[in-house]
PDB file of N, CA and C in Angstrom:
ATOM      1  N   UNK A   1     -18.099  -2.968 -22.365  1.00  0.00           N
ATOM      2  CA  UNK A   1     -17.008  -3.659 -21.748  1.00  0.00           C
ATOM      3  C   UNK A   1     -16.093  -2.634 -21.091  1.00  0.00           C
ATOM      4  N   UNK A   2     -15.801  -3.150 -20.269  1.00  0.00           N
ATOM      5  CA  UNK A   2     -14.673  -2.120 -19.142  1.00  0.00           C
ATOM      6  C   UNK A   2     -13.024  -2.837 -19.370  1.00  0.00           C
ATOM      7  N   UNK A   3     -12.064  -2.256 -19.839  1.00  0.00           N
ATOM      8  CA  UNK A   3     -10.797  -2.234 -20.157  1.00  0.00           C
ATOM      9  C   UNK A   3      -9.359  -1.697 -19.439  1.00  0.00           C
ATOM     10  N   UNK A   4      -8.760  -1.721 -19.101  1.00  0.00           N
ATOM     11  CA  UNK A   4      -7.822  -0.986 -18.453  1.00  0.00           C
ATOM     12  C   UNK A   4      -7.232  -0.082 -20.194  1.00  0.00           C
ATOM     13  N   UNK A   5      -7.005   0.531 -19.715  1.00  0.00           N
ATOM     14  CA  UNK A   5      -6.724   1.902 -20.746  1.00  0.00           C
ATOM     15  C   UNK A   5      -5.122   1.495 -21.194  1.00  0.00           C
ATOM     16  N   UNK A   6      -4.852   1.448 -21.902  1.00  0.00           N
ATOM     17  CA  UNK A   6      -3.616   0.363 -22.800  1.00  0.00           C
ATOM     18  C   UNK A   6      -3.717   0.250 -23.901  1.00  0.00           C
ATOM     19  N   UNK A   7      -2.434   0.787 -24.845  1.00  0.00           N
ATOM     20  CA  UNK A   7      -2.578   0.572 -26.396  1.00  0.00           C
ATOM     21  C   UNK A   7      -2.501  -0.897 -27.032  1.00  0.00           C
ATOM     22  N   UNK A   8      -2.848  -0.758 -27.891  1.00  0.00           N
ATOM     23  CA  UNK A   8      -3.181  -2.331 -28.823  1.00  0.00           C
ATOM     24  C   UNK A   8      -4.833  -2.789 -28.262  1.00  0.00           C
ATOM     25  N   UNK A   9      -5.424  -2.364 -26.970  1.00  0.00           N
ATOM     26  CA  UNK A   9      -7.116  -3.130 -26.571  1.00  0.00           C
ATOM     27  C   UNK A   9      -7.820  -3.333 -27.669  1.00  0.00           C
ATOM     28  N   UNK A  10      -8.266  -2.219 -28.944  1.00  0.00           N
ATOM     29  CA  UNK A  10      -9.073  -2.142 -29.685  1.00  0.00           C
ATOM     30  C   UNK A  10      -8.418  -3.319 -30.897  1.00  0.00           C
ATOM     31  N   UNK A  11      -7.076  -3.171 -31.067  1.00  0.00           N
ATOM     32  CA  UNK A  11      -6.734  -4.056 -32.141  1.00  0.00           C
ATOM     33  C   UNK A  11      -6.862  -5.661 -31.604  1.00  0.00           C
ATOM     34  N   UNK A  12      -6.879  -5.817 -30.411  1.00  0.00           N
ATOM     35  CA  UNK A  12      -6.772  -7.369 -29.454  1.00  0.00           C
ATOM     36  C   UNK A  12      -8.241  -8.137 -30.053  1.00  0.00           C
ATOM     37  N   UNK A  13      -9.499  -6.771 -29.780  1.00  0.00           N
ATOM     38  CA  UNK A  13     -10.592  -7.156 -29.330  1.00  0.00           C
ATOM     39  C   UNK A  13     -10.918  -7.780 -31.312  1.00  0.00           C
ATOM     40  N   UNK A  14     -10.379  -7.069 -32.119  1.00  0.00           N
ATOM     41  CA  UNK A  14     -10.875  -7.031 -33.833  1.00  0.00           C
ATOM     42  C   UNK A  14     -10.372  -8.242 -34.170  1.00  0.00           C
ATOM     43  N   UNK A  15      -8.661  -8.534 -33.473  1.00  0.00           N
ATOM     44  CA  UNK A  15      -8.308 -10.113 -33.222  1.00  0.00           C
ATOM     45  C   UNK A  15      -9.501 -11.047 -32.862  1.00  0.00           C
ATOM     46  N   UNK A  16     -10.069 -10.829 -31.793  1.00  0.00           N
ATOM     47  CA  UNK A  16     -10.979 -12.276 -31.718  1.00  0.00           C
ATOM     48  C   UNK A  16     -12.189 -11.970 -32.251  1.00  0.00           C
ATOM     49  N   UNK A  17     -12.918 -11.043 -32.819  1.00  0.00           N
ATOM     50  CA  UNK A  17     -13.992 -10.983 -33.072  1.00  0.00           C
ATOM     51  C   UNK A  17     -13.456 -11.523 -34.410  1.00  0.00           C
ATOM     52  N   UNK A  18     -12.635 -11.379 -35.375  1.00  0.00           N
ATOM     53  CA  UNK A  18     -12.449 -12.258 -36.577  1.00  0.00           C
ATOM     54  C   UNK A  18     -12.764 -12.799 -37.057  1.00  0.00           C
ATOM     55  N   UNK A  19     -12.446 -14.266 -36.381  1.00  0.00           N
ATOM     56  CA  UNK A  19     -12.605 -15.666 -36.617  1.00  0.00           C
ATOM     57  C   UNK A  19     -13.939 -15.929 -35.820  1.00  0.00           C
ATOM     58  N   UNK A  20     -14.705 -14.963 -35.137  1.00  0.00           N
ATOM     59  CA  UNK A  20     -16.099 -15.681 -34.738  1.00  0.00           C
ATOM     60  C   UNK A  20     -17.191 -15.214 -35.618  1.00  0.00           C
ATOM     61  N   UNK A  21     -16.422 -14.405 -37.023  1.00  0.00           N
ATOM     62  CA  UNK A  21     -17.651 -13.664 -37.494  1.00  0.00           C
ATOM     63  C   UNK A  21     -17.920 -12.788 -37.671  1.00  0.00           C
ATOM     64  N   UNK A  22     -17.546 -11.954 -36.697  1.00  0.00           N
ATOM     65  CA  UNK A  22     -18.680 -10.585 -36.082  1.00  0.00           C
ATOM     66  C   UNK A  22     -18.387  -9.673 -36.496  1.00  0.00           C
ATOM     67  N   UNK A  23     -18.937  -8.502 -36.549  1.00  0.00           N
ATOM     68  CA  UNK A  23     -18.767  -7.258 -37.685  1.00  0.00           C
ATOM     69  C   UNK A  23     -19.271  -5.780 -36.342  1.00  0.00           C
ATOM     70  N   UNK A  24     -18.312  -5.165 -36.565  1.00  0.00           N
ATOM     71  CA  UNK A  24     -18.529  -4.150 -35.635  1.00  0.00           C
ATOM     72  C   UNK A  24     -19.178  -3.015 -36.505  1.00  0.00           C
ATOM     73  N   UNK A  25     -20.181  -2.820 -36.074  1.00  0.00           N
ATOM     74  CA  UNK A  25     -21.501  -1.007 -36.913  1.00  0.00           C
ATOM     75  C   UNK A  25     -20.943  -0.305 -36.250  1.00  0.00           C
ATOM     76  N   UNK A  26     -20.885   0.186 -34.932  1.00  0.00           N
ATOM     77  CA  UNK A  26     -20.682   0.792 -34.180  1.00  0.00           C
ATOM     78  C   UNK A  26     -19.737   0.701 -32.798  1.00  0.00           C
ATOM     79  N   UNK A  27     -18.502   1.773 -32.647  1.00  0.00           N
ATOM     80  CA  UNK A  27     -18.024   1.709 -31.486  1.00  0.00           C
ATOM     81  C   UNK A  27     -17.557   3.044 -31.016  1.00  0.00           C
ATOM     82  N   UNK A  28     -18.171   3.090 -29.824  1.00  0.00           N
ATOM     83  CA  UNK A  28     -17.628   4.736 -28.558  1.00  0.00           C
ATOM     84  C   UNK A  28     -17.152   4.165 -28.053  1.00  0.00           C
ATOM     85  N   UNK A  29     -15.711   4.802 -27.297  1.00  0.00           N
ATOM     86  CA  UNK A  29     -14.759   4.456 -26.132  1.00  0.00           C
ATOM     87  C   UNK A  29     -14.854   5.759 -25.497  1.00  0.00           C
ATOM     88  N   UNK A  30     -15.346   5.467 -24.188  1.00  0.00           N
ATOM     89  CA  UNK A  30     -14.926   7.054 -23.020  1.00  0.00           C
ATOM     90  C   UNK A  30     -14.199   6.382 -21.894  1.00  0.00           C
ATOM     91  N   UNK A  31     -13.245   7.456 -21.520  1.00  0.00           N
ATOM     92  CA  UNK A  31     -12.101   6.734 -20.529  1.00  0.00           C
ATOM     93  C   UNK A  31     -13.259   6.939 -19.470  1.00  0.00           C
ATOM     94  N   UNK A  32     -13.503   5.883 -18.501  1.00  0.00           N
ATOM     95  CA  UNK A  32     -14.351   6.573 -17.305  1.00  0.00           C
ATOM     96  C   UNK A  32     -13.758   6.837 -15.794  1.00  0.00           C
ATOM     97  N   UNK A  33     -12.037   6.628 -15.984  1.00  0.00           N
ATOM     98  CA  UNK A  33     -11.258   6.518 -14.464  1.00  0.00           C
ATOM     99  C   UNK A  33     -10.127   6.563 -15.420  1.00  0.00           C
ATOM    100  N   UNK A  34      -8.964   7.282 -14.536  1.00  0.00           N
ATOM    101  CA  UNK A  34      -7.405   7.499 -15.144  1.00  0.00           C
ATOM    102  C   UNK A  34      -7.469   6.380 -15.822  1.00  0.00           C
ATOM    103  N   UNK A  35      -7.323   5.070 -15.542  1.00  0.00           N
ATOM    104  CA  UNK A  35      -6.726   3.874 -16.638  1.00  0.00           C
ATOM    105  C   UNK A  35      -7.771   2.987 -16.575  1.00  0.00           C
ATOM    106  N   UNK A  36      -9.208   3.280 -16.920  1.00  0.00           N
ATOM    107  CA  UNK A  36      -9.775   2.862 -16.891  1.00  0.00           C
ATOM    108  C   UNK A  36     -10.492   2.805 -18.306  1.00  0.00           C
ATOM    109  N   UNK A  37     -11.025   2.486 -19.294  1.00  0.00           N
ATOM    110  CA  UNK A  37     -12.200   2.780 -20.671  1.00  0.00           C
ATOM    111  C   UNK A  37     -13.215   1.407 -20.765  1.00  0.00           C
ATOM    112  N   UNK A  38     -14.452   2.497 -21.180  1.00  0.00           N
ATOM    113  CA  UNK A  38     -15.859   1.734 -21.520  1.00  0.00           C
ATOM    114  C   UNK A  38     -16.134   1.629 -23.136  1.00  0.00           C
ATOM    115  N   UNK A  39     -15.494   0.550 -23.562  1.00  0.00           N
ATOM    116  CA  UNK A  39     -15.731   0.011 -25.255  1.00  0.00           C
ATOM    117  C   UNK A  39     -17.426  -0.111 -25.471  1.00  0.00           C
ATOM    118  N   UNK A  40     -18.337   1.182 -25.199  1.00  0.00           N
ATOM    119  CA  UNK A  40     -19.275   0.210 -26.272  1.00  0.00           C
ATOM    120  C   UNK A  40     -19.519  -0.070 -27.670  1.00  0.00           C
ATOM    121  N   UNK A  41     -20.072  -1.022 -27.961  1.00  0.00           N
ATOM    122  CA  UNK A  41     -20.186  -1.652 -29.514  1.00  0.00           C
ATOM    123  C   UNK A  41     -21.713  -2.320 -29.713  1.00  0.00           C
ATOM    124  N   UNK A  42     -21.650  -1.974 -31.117  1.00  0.00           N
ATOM    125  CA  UNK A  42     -23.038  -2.883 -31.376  1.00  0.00           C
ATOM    126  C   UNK A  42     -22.188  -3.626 -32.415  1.00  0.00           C
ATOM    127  N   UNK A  43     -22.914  -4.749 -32.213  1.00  0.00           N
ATOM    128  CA  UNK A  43     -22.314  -5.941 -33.238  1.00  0.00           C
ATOM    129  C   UNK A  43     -23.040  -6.524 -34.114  1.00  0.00           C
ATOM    130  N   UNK A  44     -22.645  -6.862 -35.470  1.00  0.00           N
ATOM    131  CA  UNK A  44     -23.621  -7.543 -36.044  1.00  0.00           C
ATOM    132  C   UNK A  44     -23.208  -8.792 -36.212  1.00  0.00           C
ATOM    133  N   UNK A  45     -24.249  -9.827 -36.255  1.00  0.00           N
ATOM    134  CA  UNK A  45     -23.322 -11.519 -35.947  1.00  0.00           C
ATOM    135  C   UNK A  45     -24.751 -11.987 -37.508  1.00  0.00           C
ATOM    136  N   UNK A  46     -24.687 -13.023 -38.259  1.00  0.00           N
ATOM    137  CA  UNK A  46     -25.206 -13.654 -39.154  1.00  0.00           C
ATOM    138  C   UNK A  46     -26.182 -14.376 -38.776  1.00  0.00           C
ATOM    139  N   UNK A  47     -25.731 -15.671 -37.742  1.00  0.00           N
ATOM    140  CA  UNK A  47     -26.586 -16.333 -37.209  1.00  0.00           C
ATOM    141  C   UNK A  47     -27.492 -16.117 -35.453  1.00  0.00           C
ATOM    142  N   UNK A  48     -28.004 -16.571 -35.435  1.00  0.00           N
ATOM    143  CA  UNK A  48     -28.588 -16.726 -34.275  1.00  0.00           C
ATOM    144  C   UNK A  48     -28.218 -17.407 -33.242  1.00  0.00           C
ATOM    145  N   UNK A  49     -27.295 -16.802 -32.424  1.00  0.00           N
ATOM    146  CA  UNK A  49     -26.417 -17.857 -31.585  1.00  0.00           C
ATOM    147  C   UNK A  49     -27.088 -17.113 -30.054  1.00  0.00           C
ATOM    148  N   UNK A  50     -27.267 -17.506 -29.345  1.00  0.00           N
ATOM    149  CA  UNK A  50     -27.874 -17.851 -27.762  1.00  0.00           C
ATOM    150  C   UNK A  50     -26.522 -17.542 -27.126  1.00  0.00           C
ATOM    151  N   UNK A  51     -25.711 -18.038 -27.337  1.00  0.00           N
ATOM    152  CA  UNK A  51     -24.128 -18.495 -26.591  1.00  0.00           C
ATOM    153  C   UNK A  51     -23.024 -17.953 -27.030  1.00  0.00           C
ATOM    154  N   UNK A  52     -23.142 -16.783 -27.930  1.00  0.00           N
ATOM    155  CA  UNK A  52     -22.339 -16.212 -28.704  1.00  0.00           C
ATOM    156  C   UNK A  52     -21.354 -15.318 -27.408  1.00  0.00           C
ATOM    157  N   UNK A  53     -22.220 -14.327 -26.915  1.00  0.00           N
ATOM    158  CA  UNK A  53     -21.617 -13.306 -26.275  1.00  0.00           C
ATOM    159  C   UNK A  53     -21.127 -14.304 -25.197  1.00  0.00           C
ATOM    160  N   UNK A  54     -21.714 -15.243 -24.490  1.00  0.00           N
ATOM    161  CA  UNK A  54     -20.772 -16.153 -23.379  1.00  0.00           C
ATOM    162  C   UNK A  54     -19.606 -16.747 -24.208  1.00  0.00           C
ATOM    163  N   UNK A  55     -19.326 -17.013 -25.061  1.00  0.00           N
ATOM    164  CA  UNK A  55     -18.153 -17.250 -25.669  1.00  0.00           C
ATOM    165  C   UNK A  55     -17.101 -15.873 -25.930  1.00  0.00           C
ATOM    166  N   UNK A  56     -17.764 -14.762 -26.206  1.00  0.00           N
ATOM    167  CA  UNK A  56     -16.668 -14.001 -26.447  1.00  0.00           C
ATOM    168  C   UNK A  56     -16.617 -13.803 -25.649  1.00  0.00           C
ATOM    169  N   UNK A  57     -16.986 -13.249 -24.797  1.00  0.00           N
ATOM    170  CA  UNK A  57     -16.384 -12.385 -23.137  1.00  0.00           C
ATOM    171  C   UNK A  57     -15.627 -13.903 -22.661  1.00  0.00           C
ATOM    172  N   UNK A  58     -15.441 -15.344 -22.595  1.00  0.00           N
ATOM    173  CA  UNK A  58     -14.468 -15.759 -22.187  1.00  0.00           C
ATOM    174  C   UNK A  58     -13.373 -15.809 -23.234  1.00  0.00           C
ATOM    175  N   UNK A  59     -13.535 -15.609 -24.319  1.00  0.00           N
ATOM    176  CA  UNK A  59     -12.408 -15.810 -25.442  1.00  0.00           C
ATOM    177  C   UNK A  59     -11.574 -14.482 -24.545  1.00  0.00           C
ATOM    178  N   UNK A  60     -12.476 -13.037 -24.490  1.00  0.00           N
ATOM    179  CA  UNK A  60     -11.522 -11.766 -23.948  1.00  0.00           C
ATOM    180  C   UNK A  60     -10.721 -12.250 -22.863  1.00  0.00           C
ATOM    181  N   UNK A  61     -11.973 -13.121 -21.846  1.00  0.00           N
ATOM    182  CA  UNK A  61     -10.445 -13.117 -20.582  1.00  0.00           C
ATOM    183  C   UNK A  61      -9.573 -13.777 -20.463  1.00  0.00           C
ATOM    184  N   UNK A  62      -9.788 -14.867 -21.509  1.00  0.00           N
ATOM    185  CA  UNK A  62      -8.855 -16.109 -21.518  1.00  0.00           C
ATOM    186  C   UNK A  62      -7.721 -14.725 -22.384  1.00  0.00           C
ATOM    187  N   UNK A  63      -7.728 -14.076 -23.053  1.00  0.00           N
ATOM    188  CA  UNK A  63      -6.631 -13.529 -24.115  1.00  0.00           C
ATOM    189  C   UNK A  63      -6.103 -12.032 -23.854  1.00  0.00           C
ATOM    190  N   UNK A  64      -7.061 -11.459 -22.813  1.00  0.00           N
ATOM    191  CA  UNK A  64      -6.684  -9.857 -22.453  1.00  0.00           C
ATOM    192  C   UNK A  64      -6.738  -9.509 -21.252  1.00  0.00           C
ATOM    193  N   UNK A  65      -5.816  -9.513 -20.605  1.00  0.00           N
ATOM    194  CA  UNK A  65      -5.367  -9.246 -19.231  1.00  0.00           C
ATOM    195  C   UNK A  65      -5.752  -8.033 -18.851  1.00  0.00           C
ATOM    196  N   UNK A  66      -6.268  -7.139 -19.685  1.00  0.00           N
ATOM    197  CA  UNK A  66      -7.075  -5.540 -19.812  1.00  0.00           C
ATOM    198  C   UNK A  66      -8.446  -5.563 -19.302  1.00  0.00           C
ATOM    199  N   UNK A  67      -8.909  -6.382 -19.996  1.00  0.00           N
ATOM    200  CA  UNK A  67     -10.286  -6.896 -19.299  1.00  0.00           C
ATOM    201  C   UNK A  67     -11.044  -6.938 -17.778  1.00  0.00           C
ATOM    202  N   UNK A  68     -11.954  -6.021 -17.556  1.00  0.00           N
ATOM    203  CA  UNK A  68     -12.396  -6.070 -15.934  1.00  0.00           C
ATOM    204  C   UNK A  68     -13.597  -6.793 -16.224  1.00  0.00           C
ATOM    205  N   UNK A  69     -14.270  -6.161 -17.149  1.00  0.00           N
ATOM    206  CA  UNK A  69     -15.890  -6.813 -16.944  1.00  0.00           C
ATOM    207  C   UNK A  69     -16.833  -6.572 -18.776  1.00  0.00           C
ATOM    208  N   UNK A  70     -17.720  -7.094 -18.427  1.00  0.00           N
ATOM    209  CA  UNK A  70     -19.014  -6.907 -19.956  1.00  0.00           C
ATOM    210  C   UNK A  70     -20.341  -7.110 -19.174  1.00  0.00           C
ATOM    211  N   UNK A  71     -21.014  -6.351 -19.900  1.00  0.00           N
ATOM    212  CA  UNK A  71     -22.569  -6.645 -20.012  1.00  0.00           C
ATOM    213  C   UNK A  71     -23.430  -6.424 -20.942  1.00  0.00           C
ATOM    214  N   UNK A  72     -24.344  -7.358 -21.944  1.00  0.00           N
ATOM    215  CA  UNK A  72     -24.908  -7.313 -22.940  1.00  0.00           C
ATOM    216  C   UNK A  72     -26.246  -6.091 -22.701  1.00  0.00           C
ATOM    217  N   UNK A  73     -26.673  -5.566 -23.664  1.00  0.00           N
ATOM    218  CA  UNK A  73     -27.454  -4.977 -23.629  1.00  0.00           C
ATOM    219  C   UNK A  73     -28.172  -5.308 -25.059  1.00  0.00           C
ATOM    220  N   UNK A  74     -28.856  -5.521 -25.514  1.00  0.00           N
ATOM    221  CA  UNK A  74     -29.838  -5.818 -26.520  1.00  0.00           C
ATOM    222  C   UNK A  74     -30.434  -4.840 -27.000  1.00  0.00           C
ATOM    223  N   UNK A  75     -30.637  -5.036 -28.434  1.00  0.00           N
ATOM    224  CA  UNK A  75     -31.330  -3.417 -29.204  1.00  0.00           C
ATOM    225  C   UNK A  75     -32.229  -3.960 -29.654  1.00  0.00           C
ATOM    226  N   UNK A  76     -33.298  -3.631 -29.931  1.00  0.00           N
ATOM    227  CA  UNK A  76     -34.628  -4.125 -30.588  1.00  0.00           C
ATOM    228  C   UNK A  76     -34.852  -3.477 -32.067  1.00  0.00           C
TER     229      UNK A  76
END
């Protein structure tokens, strides 16, 4: 996920992942532009949801004005 570089992002994002569940294993942040940062994360979720990540990336933009963009990447 791409962020505008701003304190509180990481505590916003632990806000909504909360209540959907989700459990963060892993997270790198590298700034990649003056006010710019790339959150990646691997997540661990319980169930098998199809529609999970389309729900959070709108939960982010509906709630974080920091927010530019996401793209899933899948681990095998």
């Amino acid at each position: 996920m791409i962020f505008e570089d701003k304190i509180g992002v990481l505590h916003n994002l632990t806000d909504i992942f909360y209540p959907m569940n989700i459990n963060i294993e892993e997270i790198r942040v590298t700034k990649i532009e003056d006010n710019l940062s790339r959150v990646e994360l691997t997540l661990k979720i319980e169930d098998e949801d199809y529609y999970l990540f389309d729900r959070l990336v709108e939960r982010i933009k509906i709630s974080m004005p920091e927010f530019r963009e996401a793209k899933l990447l899948e681990m095998k």
